[in-house]
N, C-alpha and C. Protein backbone atom coordinates (compact mmCIF):
# COMPACT_ATOMS: atom_id res chain seq x y z
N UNK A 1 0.86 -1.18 0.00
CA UNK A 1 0.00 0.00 0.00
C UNK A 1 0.89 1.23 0.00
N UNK A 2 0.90 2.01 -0.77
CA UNK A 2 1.32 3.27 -1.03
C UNK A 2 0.82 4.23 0.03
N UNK A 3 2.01 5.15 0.31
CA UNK A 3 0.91 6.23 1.25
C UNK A 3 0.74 7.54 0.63
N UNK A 4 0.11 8.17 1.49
CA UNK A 4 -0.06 9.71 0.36
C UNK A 4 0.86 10.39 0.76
N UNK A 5 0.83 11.76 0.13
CA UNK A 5 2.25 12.59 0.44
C UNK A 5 1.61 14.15 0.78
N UNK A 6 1.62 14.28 1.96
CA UNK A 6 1.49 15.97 2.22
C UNK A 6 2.81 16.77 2.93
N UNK A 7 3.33 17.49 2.25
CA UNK A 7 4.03 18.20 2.19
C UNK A 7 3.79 18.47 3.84
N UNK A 8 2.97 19.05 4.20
CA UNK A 8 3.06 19.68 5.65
C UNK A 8 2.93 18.86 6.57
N UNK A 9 2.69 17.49 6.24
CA UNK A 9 2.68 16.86 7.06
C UNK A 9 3.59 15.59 7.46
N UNK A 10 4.89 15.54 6.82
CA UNK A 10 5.64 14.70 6.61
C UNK A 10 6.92 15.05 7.50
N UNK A 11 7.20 13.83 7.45
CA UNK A 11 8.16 13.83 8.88
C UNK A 11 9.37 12.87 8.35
N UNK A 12 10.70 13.22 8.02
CA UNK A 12 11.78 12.80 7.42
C UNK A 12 12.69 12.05 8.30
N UNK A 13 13.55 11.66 7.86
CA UNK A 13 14.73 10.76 9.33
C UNK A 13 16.05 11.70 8.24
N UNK A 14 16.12 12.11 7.49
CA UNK A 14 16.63 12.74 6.54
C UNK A 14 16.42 14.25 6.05
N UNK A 15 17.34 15.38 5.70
CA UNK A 15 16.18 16.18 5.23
C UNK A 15 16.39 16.26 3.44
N UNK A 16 15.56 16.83 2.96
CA UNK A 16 15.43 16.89 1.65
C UNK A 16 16.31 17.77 0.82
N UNK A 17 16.81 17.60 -0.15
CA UNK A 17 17.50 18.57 -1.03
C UNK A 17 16.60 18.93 -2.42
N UNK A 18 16.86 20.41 -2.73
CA UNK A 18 16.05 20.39 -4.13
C UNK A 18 17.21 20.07 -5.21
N UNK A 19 17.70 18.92 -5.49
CA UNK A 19 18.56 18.63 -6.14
C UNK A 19 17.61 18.51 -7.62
N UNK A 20 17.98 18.94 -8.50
CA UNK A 20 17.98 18.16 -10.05
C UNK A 20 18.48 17.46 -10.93
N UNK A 21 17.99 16.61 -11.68
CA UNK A 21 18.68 16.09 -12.82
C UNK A 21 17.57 14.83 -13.52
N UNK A 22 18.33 13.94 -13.76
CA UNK A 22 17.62 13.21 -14.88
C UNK A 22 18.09 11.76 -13.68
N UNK A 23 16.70 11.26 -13.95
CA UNK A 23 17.07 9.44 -13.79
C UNK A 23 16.18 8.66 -14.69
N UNK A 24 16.85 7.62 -14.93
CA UNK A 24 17.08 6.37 -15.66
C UNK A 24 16.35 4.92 -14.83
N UNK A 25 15.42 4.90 -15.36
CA UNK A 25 14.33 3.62 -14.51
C UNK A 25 13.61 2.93 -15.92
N UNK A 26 14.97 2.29 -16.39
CA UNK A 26 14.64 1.14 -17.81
C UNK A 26 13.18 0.04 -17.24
N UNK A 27 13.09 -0.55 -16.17
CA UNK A 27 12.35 -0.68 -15.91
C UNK A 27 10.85 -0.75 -15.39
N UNK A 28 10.96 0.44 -15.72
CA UNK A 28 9.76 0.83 -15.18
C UNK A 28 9.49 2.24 -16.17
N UNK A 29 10.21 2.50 -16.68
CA UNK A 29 9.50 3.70 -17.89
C UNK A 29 10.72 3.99 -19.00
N UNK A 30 10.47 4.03 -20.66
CA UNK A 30 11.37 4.13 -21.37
C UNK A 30 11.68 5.62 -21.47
N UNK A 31 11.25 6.52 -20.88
CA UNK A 31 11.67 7.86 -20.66
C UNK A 31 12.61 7.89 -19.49
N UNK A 32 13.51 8.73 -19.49
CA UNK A 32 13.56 9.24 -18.56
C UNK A 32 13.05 10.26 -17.14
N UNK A 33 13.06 10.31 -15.88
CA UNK A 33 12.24 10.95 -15.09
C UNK A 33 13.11 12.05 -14.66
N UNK A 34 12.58 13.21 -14.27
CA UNK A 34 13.31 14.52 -13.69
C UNK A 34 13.25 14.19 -12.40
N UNK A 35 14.46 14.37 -11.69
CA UNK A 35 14.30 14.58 -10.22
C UNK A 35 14.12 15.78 -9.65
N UNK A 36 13.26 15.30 -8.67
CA UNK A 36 12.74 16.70 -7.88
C UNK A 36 13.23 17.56 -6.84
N UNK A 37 13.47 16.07 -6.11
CA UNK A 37 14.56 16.11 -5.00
C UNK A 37 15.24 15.07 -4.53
N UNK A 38 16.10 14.98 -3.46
CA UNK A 38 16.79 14.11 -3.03
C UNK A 38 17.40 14.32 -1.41
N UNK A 39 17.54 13.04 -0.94
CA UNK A 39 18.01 12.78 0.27
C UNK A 39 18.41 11.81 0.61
N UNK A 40 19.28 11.69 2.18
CA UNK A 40 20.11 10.29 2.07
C UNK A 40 19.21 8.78 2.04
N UNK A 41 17.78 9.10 2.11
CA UNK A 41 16.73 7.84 2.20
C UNK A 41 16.22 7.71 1.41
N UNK A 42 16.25 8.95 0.02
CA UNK A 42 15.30 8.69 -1.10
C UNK A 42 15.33 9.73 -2.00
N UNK A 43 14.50 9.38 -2.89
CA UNK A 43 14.53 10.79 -3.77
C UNK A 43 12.94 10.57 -4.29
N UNK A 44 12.65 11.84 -5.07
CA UNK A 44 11.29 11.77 -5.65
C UNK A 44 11.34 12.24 -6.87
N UNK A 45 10.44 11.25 -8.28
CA UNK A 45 10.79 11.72 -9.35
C UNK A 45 9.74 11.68 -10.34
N UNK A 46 9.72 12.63 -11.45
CA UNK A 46 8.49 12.78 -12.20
C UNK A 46 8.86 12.09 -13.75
N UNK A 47 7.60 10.92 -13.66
CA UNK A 47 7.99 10.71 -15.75
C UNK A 47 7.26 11.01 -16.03
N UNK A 48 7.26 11.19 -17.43
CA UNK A 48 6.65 12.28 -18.18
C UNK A 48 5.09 12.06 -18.92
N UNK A 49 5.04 10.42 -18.34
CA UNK A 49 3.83 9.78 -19.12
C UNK A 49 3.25 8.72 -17.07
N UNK A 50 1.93 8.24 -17.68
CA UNK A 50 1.37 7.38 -16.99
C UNK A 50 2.41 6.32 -16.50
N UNK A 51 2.60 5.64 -15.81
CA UNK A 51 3.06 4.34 -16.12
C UNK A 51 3.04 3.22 -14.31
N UNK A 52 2.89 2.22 -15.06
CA UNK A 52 2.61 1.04 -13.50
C UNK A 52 3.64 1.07 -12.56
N UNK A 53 3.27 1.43 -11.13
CA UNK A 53 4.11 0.96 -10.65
C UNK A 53 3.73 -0.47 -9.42
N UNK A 54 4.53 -0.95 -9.49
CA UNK A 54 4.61 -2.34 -8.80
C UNK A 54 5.11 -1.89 -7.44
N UNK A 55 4.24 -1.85 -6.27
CA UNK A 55 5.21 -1.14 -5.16
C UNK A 55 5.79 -2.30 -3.90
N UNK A 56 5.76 -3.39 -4.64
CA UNK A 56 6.54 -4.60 -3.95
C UNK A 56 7.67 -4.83 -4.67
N UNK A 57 8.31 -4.23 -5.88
CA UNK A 57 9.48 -4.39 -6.76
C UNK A 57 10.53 -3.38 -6.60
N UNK A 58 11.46 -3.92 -6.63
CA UNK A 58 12.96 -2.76 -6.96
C UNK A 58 13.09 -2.31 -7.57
N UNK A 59 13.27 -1.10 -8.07
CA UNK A 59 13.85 -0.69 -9.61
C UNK A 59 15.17 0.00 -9.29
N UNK A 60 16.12 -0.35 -10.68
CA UNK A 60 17.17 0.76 -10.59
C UNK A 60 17.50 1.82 -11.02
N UNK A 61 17.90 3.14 -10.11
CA UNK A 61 17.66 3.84 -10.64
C UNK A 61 19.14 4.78 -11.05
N UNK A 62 19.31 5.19 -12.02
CA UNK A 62 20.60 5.93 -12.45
C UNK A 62 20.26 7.43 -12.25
N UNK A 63 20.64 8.04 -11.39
CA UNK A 63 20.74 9.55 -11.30
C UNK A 63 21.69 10.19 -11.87
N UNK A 64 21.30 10.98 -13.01
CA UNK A 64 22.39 12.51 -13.35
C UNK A 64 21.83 13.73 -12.86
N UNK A 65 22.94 14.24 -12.29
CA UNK A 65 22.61 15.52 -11.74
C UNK A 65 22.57 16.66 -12.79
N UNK A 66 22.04 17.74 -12.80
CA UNK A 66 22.40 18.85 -13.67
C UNK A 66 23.26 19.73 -13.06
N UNK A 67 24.26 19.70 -11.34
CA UNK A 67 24.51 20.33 -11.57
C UNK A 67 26.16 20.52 -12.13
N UNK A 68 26.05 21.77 -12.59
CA UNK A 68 27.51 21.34 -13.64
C UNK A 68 28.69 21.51 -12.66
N UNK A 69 28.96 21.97 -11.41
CA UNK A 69 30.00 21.31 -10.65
C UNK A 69 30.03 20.12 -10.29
N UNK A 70 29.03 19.28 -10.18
CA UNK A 70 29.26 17.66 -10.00
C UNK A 70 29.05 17.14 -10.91
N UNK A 71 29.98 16.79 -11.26
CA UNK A 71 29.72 15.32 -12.70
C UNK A 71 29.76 13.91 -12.40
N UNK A 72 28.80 13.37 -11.69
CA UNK A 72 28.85 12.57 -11.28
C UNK A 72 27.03 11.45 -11.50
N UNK A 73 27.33 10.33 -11.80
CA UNK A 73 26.29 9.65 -11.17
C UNK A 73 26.17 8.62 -10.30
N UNK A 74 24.78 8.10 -10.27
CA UNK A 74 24.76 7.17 -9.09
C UNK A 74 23.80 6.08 -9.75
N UNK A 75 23.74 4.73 -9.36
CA UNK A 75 23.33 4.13 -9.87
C UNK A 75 22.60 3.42 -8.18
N UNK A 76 21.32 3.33 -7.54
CA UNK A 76 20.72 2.90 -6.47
C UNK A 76 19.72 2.41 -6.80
N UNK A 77 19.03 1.58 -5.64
CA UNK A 77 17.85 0.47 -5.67
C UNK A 77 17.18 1.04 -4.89
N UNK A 78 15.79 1.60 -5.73
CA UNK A 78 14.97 2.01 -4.67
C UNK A 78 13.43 1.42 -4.71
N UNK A 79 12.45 1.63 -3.73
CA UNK A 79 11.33 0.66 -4.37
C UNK A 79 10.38 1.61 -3.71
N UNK A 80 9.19 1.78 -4.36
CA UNK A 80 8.57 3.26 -4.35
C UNK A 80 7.28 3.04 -3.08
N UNK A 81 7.82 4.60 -2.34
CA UNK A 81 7.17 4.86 -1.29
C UNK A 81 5.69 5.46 -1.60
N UNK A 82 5.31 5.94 -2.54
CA UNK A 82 4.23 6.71 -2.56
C UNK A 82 4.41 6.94 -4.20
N UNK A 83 3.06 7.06 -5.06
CA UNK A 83 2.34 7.29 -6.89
C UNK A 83 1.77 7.96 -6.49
N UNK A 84 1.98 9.61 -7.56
CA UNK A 84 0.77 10.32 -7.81
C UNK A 84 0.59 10.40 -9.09
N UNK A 85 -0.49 10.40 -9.77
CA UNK A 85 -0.78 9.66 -11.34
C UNK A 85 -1.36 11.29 -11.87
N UNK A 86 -1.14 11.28 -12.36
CA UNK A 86 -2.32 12.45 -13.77
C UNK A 86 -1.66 12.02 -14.94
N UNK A 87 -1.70 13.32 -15.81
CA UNK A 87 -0.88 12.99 -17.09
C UNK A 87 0.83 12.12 -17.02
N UNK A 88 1.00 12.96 -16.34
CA UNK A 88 2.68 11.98 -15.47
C UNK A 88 2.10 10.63 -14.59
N UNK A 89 3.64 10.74 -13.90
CA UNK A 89 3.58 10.04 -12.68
C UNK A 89 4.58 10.83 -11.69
N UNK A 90 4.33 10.82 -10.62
CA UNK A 90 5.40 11.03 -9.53
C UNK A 90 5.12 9.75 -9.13
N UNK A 91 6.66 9.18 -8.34
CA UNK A 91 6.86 8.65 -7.33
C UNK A 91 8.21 9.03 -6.72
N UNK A 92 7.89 8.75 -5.56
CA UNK A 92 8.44 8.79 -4.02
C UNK A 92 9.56 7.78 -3.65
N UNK A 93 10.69 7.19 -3.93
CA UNK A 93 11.51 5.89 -3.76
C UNK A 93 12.83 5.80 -2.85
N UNK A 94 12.03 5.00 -2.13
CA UNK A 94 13.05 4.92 -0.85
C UNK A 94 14.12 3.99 -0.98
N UNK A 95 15.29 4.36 -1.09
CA UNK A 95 16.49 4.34 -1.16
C UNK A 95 16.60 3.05 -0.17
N UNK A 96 17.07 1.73 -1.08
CA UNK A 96 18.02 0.70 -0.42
C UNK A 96 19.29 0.17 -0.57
N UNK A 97 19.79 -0.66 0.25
CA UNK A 97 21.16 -0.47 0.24
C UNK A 97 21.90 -0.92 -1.26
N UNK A 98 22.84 0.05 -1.68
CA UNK A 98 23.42 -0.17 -2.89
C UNK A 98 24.78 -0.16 -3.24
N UNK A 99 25.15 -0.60 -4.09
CA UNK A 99 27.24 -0.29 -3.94
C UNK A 99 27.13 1.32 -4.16
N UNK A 100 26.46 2.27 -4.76
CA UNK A 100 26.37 3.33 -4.89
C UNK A 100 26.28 4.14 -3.60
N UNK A 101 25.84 3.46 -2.51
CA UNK A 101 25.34 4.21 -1.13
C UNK A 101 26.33 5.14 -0.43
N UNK A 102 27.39 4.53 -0.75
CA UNK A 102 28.22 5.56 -0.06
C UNK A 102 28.73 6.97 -0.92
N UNK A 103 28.32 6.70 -2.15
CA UNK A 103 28.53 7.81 -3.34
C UNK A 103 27.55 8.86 -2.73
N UNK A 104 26.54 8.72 -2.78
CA UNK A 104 25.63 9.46 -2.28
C UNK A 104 25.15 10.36 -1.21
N UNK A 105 26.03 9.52 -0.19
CA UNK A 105 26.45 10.65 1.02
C UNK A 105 27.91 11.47 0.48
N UNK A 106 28.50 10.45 -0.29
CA UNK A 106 29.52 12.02 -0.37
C UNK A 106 28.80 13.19 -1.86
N UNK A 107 28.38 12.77 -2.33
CA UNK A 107 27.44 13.68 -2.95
C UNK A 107 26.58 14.90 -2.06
N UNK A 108 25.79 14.43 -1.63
CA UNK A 108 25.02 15.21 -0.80
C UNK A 108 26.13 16.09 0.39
N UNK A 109 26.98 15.85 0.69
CA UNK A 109 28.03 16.54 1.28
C UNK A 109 28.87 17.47 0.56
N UNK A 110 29.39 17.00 -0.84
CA UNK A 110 29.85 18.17 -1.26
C UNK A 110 28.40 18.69 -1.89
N UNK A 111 27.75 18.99 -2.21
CA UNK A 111 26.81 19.56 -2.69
C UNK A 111 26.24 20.67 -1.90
N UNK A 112 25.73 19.92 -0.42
CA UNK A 112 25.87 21.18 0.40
C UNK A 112 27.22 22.01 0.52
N UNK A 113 28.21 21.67 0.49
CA UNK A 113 29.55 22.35 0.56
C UNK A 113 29.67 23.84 -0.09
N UNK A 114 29.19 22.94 -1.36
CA UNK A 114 29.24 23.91 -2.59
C UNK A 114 28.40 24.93 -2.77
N UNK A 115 27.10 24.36 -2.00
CA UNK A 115 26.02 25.57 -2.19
C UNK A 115 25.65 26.13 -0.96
N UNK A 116 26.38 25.91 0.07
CA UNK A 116 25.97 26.33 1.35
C UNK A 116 24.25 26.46 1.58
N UNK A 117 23.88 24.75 1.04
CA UNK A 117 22.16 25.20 1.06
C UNK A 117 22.07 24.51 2.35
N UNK A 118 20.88 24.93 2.76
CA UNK A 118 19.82 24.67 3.96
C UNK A 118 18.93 23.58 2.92
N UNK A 119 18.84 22.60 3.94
CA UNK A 119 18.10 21.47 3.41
C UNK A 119 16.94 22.16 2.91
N UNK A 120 15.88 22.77 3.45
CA UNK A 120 15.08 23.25 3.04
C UNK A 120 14.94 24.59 2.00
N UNK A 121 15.67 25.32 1.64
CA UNK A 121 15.80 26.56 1.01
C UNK A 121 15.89 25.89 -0.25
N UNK A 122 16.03 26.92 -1.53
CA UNK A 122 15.63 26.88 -2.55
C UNK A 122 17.12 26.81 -3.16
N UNK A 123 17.25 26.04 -4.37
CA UNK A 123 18.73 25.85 -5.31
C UNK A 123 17.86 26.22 -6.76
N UNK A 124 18.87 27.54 -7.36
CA UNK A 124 18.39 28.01 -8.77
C UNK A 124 19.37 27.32 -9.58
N UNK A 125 18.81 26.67 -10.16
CA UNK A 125 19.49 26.55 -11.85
C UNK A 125 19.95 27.28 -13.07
N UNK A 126 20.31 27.29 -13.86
CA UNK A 126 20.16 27.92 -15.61
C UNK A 126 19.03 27.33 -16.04
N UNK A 127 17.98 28.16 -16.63
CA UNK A 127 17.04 27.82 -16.91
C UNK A 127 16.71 28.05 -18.89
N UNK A 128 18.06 28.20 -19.15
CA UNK A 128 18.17 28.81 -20.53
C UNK A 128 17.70 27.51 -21.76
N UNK A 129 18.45 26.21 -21.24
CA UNK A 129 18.02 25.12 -22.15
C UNK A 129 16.77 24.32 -21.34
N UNK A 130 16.05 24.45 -20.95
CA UNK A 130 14.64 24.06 -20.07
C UNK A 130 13.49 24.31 -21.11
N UNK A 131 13.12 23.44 -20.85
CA UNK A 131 11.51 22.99 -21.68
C UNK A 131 10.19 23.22 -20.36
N UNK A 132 9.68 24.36 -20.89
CA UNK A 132 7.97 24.66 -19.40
C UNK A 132 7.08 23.37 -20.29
N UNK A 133 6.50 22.78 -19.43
CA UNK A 133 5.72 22.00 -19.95
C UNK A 133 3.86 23.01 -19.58
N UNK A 134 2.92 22.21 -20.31
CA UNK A 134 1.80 23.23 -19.78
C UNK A 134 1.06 23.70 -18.85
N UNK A 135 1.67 22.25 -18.18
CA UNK A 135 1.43 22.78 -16.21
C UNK A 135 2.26 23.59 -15.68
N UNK A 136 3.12 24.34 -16.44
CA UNK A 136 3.85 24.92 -15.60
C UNK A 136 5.43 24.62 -14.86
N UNK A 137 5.57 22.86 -15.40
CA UNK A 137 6.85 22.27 -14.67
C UNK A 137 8.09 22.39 -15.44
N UNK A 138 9.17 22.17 -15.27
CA UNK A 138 10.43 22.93 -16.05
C UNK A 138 10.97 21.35 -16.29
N UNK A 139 11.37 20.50 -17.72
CA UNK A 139 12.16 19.84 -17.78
C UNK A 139 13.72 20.34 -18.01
N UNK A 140 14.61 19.94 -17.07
CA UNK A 140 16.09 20.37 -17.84
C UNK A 140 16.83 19.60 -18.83
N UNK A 141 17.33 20.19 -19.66
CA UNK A 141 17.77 19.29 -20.63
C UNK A 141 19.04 18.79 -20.24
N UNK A 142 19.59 17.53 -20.86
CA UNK A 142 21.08 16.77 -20.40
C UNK A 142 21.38 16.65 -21.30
């Protein structure tokens, strides 16, 4: 059973980053998904079409970041905490243990480093090669 997701009402063991970029979930959608955000337990990500998710299955997922001081990816097993369906999909995927796991905390470490962000505060991008879709959401291009 999936749970729902309210923003104001959610309670982390982690806190969240507004990280971006692109992930890679061959299994579960032939697009790629934008990430929304990220943290050391999970991340949350949007594809661009409908698609099933199985929330007793693993998928893997390949993260590229956009941002252009880290060139780096990650390749983790996550198996999804929470679907929200319309024209997309979001899901919610909680991060299990992976050879990538320790990449990821040092990611999220220099990243804050670099941006002196507050888990919660806002990270701007270049928004010059970005596609608005008609809701309003920004794909970045890779």
């Amino acid at each position: 059973m999936f749970h729902s997701y309210t923003m104001f009402e959610e309670k982390r063991r982690h806190p969240r980053f507004n990280v971006t970029g692109r992930v890679d979930a061959a299994d579960l959608c032939i697009f790629p998904g934008i990430l929304l955000d990220l943290s050391l337990g999970g991340c949350r990500v949007r594809f661009p079409i409908q698609v099933t998710v199985n929330p007793d299955e693993e998928y893997q997922l390949k993260l590229k970041f956009s941002c252009d001081c880290i060139s780096k990816s990650l390749t983790l097993l996550g198996r999804p905490a929470y679907v929200k369906t319309s024209d997309s999909t979001e899901v919610g995927f909680q991060f299990l243990r992976s050879p990538d796991s320790p990449g990821l905390k040092d990611f999220i470490e220099e990243y804050t480093n670099l941006n002196n962000q507050d888990p919660y505060g806002e990270y701007s991008v270049n928004l010059n090669n970005a596609v608005k879709f008609y809701d309003g959401n920004v794909c970045l291009s890779f």
